[in-house]
C-alpha atoms as a PDB file:
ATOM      1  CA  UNK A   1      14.823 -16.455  72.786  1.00  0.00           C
ATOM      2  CA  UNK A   2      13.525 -12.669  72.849  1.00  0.00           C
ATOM      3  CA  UNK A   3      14.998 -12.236  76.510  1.00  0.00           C
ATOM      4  CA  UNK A   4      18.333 -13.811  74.919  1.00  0.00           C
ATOM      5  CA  UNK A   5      18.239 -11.092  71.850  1.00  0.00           C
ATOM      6  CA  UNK A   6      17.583  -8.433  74.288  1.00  0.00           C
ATOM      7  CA  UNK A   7      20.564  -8.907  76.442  1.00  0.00           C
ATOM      8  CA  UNK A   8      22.689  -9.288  73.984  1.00  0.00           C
ATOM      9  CA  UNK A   9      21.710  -6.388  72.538  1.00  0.00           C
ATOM     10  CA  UNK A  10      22.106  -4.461  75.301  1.00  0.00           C
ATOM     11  CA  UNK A  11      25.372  -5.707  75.207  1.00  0.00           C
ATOM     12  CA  UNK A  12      26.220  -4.346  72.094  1.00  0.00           C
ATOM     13  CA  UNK A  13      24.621  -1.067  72.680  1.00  0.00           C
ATOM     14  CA  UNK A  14      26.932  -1.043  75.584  1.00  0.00           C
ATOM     15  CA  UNK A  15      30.036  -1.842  73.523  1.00  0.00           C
ATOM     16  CA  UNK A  16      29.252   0.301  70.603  1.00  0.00           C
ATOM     17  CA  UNK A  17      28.675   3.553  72.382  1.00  0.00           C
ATOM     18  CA  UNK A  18      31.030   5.713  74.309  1.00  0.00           C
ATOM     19  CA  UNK A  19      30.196   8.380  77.119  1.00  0.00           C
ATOM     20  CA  UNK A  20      32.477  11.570  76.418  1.00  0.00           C
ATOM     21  CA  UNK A  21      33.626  12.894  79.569  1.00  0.00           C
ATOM     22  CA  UNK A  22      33.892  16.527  80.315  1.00  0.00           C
ATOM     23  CA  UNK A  23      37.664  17.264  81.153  1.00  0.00           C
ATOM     24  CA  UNK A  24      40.417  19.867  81.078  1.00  0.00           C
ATOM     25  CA  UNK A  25      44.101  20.012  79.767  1.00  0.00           C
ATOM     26  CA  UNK A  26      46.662  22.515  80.944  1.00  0.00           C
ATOM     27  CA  UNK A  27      48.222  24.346  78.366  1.00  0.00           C
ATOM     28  CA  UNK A  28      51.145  22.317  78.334  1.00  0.00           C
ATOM     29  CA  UNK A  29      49.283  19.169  76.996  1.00  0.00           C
ATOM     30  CA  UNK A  30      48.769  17.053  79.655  1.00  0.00           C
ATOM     31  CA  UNK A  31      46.228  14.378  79.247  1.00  0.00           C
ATOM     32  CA  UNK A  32      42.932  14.756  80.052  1.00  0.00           C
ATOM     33  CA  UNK A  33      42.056  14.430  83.990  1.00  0.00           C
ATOM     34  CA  UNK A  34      39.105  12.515  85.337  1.00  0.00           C
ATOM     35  CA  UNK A  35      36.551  14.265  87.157  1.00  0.00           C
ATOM     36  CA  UNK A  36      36.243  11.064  89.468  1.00  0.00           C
ATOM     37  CA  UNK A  37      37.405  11.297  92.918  1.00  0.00           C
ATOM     38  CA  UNK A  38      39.708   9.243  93.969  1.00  0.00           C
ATOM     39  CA  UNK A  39      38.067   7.405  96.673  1.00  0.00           C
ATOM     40  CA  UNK A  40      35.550   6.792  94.414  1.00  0.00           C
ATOM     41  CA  UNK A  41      38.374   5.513  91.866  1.00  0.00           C
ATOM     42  CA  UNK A  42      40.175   3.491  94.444  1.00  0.00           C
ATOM     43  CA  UNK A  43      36.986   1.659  95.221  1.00  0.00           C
ATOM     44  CA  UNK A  44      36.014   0.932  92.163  1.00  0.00           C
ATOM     45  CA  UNK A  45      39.650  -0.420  91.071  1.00  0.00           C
ATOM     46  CA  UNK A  46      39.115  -2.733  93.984  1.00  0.00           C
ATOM     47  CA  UNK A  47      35.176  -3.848  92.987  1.00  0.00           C
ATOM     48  CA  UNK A  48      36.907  -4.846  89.692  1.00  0.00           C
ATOM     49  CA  UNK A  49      39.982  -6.502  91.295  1.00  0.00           C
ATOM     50  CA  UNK A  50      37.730  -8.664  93.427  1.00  0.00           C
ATOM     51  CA  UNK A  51      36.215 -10.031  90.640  1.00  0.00           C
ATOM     52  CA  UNK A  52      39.510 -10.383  88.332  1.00  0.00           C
ATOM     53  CA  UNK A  53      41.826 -10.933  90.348  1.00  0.00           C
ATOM     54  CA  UNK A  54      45.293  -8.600  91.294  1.00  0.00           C
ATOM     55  CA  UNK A  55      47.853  -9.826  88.453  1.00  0.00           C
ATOM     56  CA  UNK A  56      44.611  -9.785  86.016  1.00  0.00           C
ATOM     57  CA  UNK A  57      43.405  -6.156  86.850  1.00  0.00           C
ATOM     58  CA  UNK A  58      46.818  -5.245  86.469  1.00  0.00           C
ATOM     59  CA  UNK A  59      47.461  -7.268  83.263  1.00  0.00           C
ATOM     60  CA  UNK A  60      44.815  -6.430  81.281  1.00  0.00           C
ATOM     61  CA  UNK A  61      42.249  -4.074  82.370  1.00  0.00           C
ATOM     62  CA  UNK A  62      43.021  -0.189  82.399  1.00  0.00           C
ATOM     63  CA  UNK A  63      40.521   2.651  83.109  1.00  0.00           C
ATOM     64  CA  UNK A  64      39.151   4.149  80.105  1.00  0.00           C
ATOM     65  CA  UNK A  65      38.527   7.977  81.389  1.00  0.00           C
ATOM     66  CA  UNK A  66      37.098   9.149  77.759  1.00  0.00           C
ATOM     67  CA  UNK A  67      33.997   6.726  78.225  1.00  0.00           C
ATOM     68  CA  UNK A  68      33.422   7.441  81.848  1.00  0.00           C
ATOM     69  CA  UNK A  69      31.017   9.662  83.079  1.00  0.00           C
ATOM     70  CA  UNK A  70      29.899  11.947  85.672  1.00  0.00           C
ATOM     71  CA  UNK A  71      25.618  12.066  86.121  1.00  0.00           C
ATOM     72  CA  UNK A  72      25.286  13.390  89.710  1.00  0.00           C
ATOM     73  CA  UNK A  73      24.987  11.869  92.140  1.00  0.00           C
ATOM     74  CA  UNK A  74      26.367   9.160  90.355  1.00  0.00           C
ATOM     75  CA  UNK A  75      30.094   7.665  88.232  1.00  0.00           C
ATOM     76  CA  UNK A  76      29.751   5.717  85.413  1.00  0.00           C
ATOM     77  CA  UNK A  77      32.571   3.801  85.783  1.00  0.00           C
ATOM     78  CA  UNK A  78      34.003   2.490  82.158  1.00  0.00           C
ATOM     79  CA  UNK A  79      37.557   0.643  82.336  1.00  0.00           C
ATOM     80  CA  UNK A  80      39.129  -1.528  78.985  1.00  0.00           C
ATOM     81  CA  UNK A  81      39.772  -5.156  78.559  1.00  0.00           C
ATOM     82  CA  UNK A  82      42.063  -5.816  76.277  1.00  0.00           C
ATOM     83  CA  UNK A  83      44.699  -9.125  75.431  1.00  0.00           C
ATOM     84  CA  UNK A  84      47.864  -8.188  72.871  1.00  0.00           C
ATOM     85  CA  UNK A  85      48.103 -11.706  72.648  1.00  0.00           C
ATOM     86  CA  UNK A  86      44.379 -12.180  71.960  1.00  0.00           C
ATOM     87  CA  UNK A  87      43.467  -9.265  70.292  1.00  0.00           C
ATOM     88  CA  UNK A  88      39.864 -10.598  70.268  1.00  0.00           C
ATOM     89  CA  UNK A  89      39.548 -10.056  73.795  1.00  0.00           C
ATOM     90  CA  UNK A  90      38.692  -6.064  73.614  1.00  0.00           C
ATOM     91  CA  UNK A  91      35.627  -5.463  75.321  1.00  0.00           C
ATOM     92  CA  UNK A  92      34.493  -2.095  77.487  1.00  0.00           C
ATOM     93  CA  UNK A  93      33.435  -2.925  81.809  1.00  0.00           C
ATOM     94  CA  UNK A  94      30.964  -0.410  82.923  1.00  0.00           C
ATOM     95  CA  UNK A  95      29.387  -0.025  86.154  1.00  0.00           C
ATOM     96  CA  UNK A  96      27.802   2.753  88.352  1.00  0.00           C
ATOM     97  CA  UNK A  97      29.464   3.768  91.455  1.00  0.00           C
ATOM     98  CA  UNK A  98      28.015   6.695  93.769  1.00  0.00           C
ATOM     99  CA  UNK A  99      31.114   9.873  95.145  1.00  0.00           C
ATOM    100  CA  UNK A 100      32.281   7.267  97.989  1.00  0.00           C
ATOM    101  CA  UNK A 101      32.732   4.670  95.086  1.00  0.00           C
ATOM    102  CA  UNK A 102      30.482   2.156  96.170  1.00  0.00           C
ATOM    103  CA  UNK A 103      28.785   0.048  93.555  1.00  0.00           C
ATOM    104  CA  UNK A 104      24.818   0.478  92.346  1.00  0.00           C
ATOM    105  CA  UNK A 105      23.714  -2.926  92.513  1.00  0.00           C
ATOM    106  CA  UNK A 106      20.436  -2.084  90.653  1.00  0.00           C
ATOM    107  CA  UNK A 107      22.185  -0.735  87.587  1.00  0.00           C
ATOM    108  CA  UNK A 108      23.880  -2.536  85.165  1.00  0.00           C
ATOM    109  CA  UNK A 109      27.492  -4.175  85.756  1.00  0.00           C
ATOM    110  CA  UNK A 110      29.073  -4.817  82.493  1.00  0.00           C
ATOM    111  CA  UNK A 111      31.847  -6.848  81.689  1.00  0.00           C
ATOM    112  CA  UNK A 112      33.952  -7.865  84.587  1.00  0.00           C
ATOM    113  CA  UNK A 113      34.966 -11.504  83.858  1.00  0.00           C
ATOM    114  CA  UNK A 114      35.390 -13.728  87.193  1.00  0.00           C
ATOM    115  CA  UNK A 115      38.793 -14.798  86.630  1.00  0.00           C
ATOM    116  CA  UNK A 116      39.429 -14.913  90.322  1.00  0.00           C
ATOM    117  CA  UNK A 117      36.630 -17.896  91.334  1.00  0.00           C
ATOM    118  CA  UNK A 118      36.363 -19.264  87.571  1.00  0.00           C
ATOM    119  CA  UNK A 119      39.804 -18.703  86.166  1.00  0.00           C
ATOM    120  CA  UNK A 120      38.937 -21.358  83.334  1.00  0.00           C
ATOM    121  CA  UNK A 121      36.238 -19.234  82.335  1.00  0.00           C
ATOM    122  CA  UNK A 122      38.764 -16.824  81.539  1.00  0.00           C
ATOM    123  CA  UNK A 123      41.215 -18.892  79.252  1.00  0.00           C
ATOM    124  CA  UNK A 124      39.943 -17.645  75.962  1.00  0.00           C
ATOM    125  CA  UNK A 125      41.674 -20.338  73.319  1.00  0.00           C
ATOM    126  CA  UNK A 126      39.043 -19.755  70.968  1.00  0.00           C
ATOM    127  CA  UNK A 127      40.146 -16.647  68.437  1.00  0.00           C
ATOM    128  CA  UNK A 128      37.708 -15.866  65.955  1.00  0.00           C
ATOM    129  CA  UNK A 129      38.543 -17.823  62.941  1.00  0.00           C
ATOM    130  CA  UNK A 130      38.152 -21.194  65.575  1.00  0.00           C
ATOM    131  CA  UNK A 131      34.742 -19.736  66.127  1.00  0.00           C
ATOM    132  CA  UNK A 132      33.687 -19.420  62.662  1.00  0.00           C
ATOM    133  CA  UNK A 133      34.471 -22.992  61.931  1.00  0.00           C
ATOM    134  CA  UNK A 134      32.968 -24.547  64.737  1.00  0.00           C
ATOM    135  CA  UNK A 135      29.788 -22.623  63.598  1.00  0.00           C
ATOM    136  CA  UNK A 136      30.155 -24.452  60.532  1.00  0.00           C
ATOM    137  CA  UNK A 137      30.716 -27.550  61.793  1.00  0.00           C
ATOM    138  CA  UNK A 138      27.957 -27.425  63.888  1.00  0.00           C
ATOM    139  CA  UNK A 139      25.558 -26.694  60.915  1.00  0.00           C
ATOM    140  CA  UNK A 140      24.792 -22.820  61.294  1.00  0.00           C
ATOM    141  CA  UNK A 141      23.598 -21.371  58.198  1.00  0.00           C
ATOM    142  CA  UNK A 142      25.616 -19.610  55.774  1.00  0.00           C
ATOM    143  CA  UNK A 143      22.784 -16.937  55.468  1.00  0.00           C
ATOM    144  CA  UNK A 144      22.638 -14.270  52.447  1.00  0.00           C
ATOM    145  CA  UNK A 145      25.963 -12.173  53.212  1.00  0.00           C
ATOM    146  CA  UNK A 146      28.897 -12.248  56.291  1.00  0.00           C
ATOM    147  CA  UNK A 147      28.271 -13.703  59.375  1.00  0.00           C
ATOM    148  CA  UNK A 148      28.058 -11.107  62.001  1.00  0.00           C
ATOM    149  CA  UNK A 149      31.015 -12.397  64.907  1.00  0.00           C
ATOM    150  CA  UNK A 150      31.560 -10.512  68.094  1.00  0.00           C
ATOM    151  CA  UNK A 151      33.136 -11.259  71.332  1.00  0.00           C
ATOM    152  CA  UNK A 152      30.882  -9.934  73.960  1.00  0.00           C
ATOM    153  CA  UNK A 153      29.780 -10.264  77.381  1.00  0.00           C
ATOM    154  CA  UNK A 154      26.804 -12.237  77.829  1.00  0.00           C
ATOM    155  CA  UNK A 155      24.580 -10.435  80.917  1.00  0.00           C
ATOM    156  CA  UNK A 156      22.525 -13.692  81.172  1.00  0.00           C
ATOM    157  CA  UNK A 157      25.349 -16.574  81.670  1.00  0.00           C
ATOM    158  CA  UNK A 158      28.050 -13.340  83.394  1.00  0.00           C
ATOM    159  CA  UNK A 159      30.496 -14.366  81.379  1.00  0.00           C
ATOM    160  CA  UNK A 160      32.046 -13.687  77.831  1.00  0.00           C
ATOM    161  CA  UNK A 161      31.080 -15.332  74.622  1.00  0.00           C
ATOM    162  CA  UNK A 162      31.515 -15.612  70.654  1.00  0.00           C
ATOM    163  CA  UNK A 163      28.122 -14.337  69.201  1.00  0.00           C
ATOM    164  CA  UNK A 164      27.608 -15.706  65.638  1.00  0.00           C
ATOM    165  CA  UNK A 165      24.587 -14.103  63.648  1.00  0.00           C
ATOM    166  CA  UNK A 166      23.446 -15.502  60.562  1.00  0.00           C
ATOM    167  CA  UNK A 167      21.364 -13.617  58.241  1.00  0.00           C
ATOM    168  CA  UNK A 168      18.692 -15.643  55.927  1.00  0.00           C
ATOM    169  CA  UNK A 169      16.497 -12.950  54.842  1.00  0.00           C
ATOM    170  CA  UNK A 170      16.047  -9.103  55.139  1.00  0.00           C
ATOM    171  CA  UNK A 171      14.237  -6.030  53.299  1.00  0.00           C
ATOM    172  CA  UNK A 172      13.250  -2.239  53.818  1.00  0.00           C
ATOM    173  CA  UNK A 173      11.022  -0.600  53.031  1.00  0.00           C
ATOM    174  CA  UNK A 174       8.404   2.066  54.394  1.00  0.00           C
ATOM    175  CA  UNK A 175       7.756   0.009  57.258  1.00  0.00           C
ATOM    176  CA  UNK A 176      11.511  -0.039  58.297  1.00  0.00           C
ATOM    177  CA  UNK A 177      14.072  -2.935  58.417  1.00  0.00           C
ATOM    178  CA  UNK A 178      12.757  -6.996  58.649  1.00  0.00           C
ATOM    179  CA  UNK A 179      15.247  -9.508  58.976  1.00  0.00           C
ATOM    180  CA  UNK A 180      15.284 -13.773  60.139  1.00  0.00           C
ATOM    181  CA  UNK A 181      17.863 -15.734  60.454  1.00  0.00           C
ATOM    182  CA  UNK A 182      20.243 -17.929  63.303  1.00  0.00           C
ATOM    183  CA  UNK A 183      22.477 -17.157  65.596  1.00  0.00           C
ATOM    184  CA  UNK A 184      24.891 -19.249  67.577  1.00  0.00           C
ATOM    185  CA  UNK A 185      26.800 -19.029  71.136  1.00  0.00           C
ATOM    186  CA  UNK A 186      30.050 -20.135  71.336  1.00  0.00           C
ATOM    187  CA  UNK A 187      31.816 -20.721  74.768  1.00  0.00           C
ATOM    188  CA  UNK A 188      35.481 -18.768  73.905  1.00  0.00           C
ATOM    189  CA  UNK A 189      37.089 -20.635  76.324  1.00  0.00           C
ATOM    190  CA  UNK A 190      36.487 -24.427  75.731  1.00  0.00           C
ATOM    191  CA  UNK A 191      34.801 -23.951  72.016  1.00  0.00           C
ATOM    192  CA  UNK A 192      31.256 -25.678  73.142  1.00  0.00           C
ATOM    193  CA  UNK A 193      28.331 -24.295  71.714  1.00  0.00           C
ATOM    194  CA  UNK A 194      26.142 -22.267  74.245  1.00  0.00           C
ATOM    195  CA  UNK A 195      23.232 -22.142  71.801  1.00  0.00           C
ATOM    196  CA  UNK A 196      21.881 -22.119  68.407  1.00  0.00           C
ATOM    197  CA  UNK A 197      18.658 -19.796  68.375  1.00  0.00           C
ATOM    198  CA  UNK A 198      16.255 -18.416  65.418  1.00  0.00           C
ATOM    199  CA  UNK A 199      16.130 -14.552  65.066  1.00  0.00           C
ATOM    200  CA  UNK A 200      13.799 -12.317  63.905  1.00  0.00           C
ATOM    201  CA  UNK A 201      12.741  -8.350  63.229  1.00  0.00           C
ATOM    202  CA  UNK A 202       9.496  -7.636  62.153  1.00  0.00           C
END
């Protein structure tokens, strides 16, 4: 349950935050220019495309140059995923790629949903308010305020999920913040339930 906490933490961190990337406008206003070359761009277009799929990549995904970043020697490669007609499908890909735009294997990949070998993995039905009531019917607890919901990417099972957190009881104090509670994984695409864990900060 700890290793299941920590990745999806991770995953959050790597939702919440964005990488401002060093750029330059002319003076007539264009828009800001990546610093990536574009082999390097190219390659990692296609690295995303193998796993999504042509009509998806071009559907859906677009490359978000604000949160990408240059760290030589390496690209961190940040691209959004976003539905209109699921607007709960917004999540951030991120992935390394060295200046010839191959992929770093050993760093985190973030993101990229397999539509192209497990399309059904990819038909999100489940918006949020379906989530929140199969939480409920499935007994998670209704906790001492909101229910914490997020779609996110799931580094353990590669794929994207509903994230439910329940809170039962939390204080501050000197020693910091203490919380327990539940928290329940929801499959977006079918509505089964992944999981239901206990949590805890101490």
């Amino acid at each position: 349950m700890k290793q299941l906490l920590k990745s999806l933490s991770v995953a959050f961190i790597f939702l919440a935050i964005g990488i401002n990337l060093s750029s330059c406008s002319s003076d007539s206003g264009k828009q800001r220019e990546s610093v990536v070359p574009f082999e390097a761009l190219h390659k990692a277009n296609v690295f995303v495309i193998s796993k999504t799929g042509l009509e998806f990549f071009k559907s859906y995904i677009t490359s978000n140059i604000a949160k990408s970043n240059h760290t030589p020697p390496y690209y961190e490669m940040a691209y959004n995923l976003y539905i209109p007609d699921k607007p709960y499908v917004n999540a951030l890909i991120t992935f390394t790629v060295d200046s010839n735009g191959n992929v770093i294997k050993d760093r985190d990949i973030i993101g990229i949903p397999n539509c192209k070998n497990k399309p059904a993995q990819c038909n999100w039905q489940i918006d949020k308010e379906t989530a929140i009531n199969i939480a409920k019917e499935n007994g998670l607890a209704k906790g001492i305020k909101e229910w914490q919901v997020k779609f996110i990417w799931n580094p353990e099972r590669q794929f994207y999920v509903w994230y439910i957190l329940s809170t039962i009881r939390e204080f501050t104090g000197d020693f910091g913040y203490r919380g327990t509670g539940k928290e329940m994984i929801i499959d977006p695409a079918n509505g089964e339930v992944l999981a239901m864990n206990d949590w805890n900060i101490r």
